[in-house]
N, C-alpha and C. Protein backbone atom coordinates (compact mmCIF):
# COMPACT_ATOMS: atom_id res chain seq x y z
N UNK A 1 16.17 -34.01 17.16
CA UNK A 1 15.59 -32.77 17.64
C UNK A 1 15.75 -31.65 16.60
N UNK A 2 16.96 -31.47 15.92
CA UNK A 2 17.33 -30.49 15.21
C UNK A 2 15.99 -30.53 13.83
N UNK A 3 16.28 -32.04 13.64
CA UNK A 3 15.39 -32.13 12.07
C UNK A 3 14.37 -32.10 12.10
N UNK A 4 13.71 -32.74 13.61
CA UNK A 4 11.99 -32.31 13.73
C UNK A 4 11.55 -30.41 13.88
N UNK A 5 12.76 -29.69 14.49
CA UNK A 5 12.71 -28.58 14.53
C UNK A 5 12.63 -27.74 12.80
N UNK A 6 13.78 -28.46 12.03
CA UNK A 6 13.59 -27.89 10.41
C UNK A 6 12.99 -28.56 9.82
N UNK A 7 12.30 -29.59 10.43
CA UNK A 7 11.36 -30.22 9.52
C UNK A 7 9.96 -28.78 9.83
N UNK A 8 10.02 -28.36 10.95
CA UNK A 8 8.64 -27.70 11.14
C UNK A 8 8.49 -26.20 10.89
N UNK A 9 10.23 -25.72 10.84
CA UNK A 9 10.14 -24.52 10.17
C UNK A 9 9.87 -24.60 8.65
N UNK A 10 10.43 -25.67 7.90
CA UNK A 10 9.53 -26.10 6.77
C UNK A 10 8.18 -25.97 6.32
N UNK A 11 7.49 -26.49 7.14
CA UNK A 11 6.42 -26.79 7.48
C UNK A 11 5.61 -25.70 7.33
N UNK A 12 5.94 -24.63 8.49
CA UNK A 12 5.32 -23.14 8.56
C UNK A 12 5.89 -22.45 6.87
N UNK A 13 6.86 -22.47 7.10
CA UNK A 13 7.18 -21.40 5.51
C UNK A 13 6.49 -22.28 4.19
N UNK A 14 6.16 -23.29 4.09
CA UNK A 14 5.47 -23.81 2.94
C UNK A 14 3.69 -23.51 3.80
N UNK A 15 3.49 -23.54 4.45
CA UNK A 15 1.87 -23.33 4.46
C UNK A 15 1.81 -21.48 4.58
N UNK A 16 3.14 -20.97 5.03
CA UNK A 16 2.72 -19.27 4.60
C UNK A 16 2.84 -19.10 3.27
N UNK A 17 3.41 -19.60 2.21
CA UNK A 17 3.72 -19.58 1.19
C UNK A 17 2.43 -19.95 0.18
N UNK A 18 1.73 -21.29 0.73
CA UNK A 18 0.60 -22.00 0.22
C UNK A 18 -0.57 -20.69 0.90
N UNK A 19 -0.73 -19.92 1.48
CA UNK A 19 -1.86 -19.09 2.11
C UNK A 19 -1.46 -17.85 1.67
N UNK A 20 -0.63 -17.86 0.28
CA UNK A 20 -0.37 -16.22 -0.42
C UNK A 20 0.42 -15.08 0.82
N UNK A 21 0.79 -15.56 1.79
CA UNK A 21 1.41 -14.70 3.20
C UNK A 21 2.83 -14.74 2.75
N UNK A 22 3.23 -13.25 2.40
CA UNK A 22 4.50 -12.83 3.02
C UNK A 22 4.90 -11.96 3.71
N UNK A 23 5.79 -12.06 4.31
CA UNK A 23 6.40 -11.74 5.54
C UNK A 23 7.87 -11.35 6.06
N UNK A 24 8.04 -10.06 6.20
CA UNK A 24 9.27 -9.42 6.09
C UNK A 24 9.41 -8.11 6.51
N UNK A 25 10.71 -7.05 6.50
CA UNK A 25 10.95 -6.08 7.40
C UNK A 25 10.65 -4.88 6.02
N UNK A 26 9.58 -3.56 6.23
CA UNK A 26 9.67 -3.01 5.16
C UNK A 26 11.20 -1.45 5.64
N UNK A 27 11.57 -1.91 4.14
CA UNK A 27 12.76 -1.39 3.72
C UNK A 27 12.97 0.23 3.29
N UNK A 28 11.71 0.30 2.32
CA UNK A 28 11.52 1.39 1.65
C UNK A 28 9.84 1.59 1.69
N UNK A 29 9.80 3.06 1.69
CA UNK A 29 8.15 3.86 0.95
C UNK A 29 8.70 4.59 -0.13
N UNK A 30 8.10 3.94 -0.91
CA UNK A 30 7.97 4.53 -2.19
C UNK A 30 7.40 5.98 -2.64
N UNK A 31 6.06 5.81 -2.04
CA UNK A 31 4.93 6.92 -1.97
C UNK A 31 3.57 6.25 -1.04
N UNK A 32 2.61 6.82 -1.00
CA UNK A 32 1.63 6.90 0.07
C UNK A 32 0.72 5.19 -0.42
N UNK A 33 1.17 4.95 -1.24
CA UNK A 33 0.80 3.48 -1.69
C UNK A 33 1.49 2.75 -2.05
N UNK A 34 3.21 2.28 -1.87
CA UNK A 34 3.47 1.87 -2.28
C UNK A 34 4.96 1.58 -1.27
N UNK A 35 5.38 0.56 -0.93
CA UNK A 35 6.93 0.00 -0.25
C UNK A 35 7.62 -1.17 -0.58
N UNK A 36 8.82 -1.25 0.10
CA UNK A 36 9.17 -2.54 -0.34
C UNK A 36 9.60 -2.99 0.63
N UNK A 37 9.86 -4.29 1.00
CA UNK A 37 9.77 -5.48 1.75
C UNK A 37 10.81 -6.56 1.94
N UNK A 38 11.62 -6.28 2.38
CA UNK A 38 12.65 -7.95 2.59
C UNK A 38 11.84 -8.55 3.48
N UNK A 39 12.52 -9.62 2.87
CA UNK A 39 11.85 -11.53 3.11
C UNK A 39 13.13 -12.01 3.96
N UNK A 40 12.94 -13.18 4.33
CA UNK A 40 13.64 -13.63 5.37
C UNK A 40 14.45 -14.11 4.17
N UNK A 41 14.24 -14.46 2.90
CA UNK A 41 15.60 -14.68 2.48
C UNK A 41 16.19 -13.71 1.55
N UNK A 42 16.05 -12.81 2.01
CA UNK A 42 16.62 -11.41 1.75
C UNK A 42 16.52 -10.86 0.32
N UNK A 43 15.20 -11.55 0.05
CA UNK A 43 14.66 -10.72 -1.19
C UNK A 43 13.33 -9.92 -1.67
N UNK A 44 14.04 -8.63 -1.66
CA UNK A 44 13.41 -7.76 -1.75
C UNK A 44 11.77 -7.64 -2.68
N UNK A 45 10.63 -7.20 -2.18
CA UNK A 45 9.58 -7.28 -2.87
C UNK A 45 8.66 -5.57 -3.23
N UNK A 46 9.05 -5.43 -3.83
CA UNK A 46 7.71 -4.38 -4.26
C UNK A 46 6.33 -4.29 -4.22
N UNK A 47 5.67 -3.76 -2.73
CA UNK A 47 4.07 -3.83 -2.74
C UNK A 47 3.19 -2.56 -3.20
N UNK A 48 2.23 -2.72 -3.81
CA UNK A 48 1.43 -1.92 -3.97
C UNK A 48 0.03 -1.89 -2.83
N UNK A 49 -0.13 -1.33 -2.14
CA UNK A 49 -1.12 -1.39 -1.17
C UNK A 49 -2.68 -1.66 -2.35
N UNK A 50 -2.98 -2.39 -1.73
CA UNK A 50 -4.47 -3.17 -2.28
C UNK A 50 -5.55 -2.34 -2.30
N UNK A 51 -6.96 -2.24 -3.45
CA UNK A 51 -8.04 -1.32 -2.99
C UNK A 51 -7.60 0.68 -2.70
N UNK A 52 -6.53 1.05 -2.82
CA UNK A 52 -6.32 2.34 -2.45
C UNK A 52 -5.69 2.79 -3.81
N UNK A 53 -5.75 4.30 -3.53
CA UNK A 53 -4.61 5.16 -4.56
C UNK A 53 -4.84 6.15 -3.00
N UNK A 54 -3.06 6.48 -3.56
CA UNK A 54 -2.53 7.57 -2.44
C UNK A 54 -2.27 8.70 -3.82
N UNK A 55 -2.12 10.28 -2.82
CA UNK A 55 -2.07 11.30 -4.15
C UNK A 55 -0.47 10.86 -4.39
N UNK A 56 -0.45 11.48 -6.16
CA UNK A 56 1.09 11.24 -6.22
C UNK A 56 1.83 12.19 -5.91
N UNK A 57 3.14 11.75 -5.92
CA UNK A 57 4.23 12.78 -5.19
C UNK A 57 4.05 14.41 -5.53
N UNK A 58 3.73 14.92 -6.91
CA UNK A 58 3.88 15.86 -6.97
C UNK A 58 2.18 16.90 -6.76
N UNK A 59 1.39 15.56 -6.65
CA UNK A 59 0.00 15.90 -6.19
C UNK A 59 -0.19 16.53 -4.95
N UNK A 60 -1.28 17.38 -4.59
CA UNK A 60 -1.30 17.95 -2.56
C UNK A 60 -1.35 16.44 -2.09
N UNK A 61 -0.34 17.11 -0.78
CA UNK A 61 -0.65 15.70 0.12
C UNK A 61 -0.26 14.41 -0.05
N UNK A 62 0.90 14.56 -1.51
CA UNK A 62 1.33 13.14 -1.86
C UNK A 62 2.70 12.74 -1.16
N UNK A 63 3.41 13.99 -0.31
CA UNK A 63 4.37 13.67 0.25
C UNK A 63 3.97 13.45 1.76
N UNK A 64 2.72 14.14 2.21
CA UNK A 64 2.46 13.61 3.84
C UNK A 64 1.81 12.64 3.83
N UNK A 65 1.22 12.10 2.20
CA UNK A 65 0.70 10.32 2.58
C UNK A 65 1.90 9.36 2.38
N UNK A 66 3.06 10.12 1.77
CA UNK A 66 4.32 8.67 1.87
C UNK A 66 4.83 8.85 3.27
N UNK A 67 4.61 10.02 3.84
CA UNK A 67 5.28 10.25 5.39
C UNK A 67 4.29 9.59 6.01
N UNK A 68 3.11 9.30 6.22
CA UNK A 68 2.11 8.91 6.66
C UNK A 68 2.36 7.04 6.65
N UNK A 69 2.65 6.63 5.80
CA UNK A 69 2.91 5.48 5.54
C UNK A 69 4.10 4.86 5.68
N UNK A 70 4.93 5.79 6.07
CA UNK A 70 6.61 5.67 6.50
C UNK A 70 6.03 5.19 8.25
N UNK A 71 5.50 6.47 8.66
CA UNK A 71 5.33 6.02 9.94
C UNK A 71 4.37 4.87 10.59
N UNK A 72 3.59 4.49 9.72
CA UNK A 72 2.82 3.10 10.07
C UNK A 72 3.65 2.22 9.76
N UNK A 73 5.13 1.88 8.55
CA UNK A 73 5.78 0.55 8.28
C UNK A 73 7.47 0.29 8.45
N UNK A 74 7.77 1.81 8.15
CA UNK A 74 9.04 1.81 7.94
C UNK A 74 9.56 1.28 9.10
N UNK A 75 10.63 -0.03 8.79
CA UNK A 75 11.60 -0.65 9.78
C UNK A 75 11.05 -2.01 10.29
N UNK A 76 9.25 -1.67 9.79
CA UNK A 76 8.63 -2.62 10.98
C UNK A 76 8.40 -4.01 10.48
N UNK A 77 7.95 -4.68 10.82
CA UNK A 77 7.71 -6.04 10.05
C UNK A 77 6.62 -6.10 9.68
N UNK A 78 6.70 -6.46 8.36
CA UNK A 78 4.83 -6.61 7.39
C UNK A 78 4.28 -7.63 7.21
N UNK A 79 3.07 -8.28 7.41
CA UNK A 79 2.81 -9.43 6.46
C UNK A 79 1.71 -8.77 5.37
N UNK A 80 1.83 -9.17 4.36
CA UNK A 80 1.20 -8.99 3.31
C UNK A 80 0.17 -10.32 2.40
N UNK A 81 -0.71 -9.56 2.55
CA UNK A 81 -1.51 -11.21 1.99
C UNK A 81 -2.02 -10.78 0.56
N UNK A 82 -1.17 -11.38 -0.29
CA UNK A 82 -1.16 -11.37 -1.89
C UNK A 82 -2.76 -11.59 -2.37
N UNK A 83 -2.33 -10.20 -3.07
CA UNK A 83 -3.50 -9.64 -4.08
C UNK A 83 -3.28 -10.17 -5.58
N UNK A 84 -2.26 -10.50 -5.68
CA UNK A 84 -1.91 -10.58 -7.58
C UNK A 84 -0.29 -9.47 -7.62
N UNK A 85 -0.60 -9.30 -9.10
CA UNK A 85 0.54 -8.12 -9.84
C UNK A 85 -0.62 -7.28 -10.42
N UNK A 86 0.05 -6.23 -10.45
CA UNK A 86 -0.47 -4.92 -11.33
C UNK A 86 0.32 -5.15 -12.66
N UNK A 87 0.07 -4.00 -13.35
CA UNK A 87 0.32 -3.77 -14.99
C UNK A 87 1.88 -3.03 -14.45
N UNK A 88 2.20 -3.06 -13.83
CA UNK A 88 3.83 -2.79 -13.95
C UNK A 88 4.74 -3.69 -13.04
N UNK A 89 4.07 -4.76 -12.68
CA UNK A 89 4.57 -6.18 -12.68
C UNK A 89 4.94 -5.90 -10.85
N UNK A 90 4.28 -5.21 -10.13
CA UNK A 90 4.10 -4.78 -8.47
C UNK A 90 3.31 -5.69 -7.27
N UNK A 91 3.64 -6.31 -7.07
CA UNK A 91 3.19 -7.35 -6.32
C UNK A 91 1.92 -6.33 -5.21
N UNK A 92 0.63 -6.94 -5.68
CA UNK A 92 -0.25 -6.11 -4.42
C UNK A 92 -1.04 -6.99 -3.26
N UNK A 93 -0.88 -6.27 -2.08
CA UNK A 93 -1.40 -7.05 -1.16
C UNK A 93 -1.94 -5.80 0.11
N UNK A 94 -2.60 -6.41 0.46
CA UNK A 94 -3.17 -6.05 1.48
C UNK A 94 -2.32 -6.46 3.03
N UNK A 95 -1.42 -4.84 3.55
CA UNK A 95 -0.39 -5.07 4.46
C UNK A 95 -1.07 -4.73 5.69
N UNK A 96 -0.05 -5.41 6.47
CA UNK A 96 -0.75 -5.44 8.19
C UNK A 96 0.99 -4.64 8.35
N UNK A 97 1.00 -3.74 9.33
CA UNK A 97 2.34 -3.62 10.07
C UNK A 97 2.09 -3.28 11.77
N UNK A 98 3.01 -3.86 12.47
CA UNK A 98 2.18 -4.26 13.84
C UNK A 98 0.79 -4.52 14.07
N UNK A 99 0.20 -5.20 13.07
CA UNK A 99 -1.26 -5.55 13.64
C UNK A 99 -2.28 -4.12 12.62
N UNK A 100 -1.77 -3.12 11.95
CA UNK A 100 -2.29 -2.42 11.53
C UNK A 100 -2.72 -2.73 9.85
N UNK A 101 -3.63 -2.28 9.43
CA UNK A 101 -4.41 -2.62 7.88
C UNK A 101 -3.62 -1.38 7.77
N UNK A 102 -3.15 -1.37 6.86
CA UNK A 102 -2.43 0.03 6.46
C UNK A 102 -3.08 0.89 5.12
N UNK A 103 -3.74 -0.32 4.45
CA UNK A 103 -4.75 0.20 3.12
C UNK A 103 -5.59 1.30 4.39
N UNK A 104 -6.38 1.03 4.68
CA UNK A 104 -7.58 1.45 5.72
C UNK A 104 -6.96 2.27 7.12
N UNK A 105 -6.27 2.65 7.29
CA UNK A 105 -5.46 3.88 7.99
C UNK A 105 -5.10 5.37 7.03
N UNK A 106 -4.62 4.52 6.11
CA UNK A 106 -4.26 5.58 5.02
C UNK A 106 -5.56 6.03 4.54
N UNK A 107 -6.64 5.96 4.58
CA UNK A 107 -7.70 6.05 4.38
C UNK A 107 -8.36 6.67 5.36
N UNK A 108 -8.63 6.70 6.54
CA UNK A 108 -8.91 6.95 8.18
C UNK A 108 -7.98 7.96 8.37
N UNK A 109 -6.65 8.30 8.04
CA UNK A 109 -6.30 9.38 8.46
C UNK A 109 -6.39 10.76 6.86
N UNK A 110 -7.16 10.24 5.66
CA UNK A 110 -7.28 11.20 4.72
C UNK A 110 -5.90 10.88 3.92
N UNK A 111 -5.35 9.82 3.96
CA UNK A 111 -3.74 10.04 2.86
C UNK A 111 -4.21 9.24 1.98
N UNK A 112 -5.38 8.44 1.05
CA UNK A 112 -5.47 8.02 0.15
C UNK A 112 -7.20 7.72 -0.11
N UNK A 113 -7.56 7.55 -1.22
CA UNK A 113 -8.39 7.47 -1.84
C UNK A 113 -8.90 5.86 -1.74
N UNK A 114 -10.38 5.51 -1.80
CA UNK A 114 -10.79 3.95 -1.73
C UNK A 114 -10.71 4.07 -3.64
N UNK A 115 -9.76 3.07 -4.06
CA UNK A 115 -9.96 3.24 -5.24
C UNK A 115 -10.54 2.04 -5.78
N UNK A 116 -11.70 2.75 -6.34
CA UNK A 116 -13.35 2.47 -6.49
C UNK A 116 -13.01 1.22 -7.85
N UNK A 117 -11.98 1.16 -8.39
CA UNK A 117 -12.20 0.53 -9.78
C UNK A 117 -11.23 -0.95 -9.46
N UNK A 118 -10.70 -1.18 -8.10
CA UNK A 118 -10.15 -1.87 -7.79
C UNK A 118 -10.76 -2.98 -5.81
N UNK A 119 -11.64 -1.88 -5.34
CA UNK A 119 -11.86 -2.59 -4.50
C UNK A 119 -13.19 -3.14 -3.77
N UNK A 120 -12.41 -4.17 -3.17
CA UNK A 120 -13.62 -5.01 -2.94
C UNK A 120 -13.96 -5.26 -1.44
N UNK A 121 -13.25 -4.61 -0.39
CA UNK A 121 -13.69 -4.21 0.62
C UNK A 121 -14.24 -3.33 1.00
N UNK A 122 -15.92 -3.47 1.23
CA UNK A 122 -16.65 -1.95 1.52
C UNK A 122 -16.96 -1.71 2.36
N UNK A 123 -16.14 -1.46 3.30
CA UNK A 123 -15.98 -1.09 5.19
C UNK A 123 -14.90 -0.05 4.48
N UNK A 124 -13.94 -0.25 3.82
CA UNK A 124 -13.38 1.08 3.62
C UNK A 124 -13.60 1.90 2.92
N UNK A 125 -15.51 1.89 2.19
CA UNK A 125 -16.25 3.85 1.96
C UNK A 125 -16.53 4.20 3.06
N UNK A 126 -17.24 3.05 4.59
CA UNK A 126 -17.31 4.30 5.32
C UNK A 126 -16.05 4.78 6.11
N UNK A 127 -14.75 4.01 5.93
CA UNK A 127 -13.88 5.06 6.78
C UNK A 127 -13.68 5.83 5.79
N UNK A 128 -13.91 6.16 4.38
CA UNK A 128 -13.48 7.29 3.35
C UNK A 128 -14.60 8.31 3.91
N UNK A 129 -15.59 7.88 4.07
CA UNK A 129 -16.89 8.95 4.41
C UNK A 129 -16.77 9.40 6.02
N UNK A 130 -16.06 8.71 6.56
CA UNK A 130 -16.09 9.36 8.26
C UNK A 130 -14.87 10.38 7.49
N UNK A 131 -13.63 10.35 7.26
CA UNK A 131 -12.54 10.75 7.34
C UNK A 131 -13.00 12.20 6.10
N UNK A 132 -13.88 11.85 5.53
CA UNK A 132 -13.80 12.75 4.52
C UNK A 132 -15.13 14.41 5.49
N UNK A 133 -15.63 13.38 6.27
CA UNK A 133 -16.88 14.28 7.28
C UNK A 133 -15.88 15.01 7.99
N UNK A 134 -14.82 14.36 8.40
CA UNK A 134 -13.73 14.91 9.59
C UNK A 134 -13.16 15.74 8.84
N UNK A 135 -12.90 16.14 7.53
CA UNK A 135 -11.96 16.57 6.79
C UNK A 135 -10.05 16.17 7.33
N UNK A 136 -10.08 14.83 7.38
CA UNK A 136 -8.82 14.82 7.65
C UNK A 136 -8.45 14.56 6.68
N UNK A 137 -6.89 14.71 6.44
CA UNK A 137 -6.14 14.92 5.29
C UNK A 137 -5.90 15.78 3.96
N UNK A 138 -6.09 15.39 2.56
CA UNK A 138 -6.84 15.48 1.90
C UNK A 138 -8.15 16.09 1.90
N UNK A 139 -8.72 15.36 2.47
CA UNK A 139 -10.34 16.06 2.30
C UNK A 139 -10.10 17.61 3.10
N UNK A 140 -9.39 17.79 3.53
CA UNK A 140 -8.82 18.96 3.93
C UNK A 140 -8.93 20.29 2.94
N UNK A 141 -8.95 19.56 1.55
CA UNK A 141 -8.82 20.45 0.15
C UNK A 141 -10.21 20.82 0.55
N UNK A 142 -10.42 22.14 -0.11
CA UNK A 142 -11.87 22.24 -0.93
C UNK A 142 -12.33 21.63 -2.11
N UNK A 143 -11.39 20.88 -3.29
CA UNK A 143 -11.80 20.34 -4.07
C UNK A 143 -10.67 19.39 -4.36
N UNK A 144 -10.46 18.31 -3.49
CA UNK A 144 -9.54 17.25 -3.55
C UNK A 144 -9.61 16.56 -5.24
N UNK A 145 -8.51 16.34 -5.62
CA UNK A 145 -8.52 15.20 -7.48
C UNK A 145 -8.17 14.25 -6.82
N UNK A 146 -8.96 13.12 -7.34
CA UNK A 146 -8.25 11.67 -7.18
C UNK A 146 -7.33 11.73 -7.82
N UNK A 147 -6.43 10.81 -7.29
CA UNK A 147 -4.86 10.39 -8.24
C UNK A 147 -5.35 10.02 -9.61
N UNK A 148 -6.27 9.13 -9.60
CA UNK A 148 -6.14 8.63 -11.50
C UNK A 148 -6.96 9.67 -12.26
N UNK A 149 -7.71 10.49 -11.65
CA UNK A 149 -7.87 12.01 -12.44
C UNK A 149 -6.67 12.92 -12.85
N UNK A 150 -5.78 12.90 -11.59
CA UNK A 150 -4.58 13.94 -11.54
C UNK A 150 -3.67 12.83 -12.46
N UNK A 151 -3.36 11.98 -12.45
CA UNK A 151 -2.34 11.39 -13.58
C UNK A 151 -2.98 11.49 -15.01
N UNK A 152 -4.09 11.30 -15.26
CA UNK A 152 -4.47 11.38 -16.58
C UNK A 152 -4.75 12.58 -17.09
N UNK A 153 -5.17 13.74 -16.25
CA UNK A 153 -4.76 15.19 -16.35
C UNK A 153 -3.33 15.38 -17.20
N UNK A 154 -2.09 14.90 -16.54
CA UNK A 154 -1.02 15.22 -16.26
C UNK A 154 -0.33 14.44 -16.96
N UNK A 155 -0.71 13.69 -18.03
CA UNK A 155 -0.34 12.42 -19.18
C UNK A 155 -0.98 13.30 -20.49
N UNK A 156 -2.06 13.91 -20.31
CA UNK A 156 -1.90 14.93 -21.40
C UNK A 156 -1.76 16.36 -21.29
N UNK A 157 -1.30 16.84 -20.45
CA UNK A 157 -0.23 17.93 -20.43
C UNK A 157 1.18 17.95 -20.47
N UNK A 158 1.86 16.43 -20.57
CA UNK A 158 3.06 16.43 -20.89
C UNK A 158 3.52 16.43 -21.96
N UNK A 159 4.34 17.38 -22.17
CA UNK A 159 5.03 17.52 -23.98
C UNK A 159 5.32 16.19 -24.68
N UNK A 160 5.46 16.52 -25.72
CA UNK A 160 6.31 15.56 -26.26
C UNK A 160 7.66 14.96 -25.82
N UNK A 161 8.02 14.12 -25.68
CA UNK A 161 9.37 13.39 -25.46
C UNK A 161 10.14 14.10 -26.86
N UNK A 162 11.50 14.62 -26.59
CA UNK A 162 12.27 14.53 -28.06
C UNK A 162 13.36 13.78 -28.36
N UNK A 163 13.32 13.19 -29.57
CA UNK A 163 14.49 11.72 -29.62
C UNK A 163 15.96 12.40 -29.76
């Protein structure tokens, strides 16, 4: 009984594993795109939410989209269905927390941007275009910057480093 039982929890964790699904309690928000994740074997993962940019921290609105995203995950259990790595080695996926798309909330309530150079779900321009008609969030601005405008702004206005 015992071994047909770990034979089948086997079973399940190699076919979530084989279907890019992980699955775990999120730990941390980073910022309005970004948390991390324990796994049932208690190792920690760094996600980048899939298809989005949230503003950054020191951007408008970059601290009520990590609060925004605290309250859709923090504590709760995620599954995440693997997107790849980014260029700073960030595991991205597209997260569910209780049953929620959290890319596409953050989006629906105005805390992040459909970022256009990365995605490939296009059900989330029109929640960017309802949410942006509603002026929720963000669109709240009169002249909202996308994040990768406002970072590359803000990459050449930074001084020099001195050694």
């Amino acid at each position: 009984m015992i071994r047909a039982m770990l034979a089948g929890c086997l079973f399940a964790l190699a076919a979530a594993a084989q279907s890019g699904e992980l699955r775990g309690r999120v730990v941390a928000v980073m910022d309005g795109d970004t948390l991390a994740v324990l796994d049932a074997g208690r190792r920690e993962h760094r996600i980048r939410l899939a298809e989005i940019d949230a503003p950054e921290k020191g951007q408008p609105f970059g601290q009520r989209s990590k609060q925004s995203l605290s309250g859709l995950c923090f504590g709760r259990e995620a599954v995440i269905e693997d997107r790849g790595h980014d260029r700073y080695g960030r595991a991205i996926g597209r997260v569910s927390c209780d049953g929620i798309d959290t890319s596409a909330e953050q989006v629906r309530r105005g805390m992040a941007w459909v970022f256009d150079r990365y995605a490939a779900d296009r059900t989330l321009y029109a929640i960017q275009d309802e949410a942006r008609a509603a002026r929720r969030g963000l669109w709240s601005d009169a002249a909202p910057v996308p994040p990768w405008e406002w970072r590359a702004q803000h990459r050449r206005e930074a001084p020099p480093k001195s050694q």
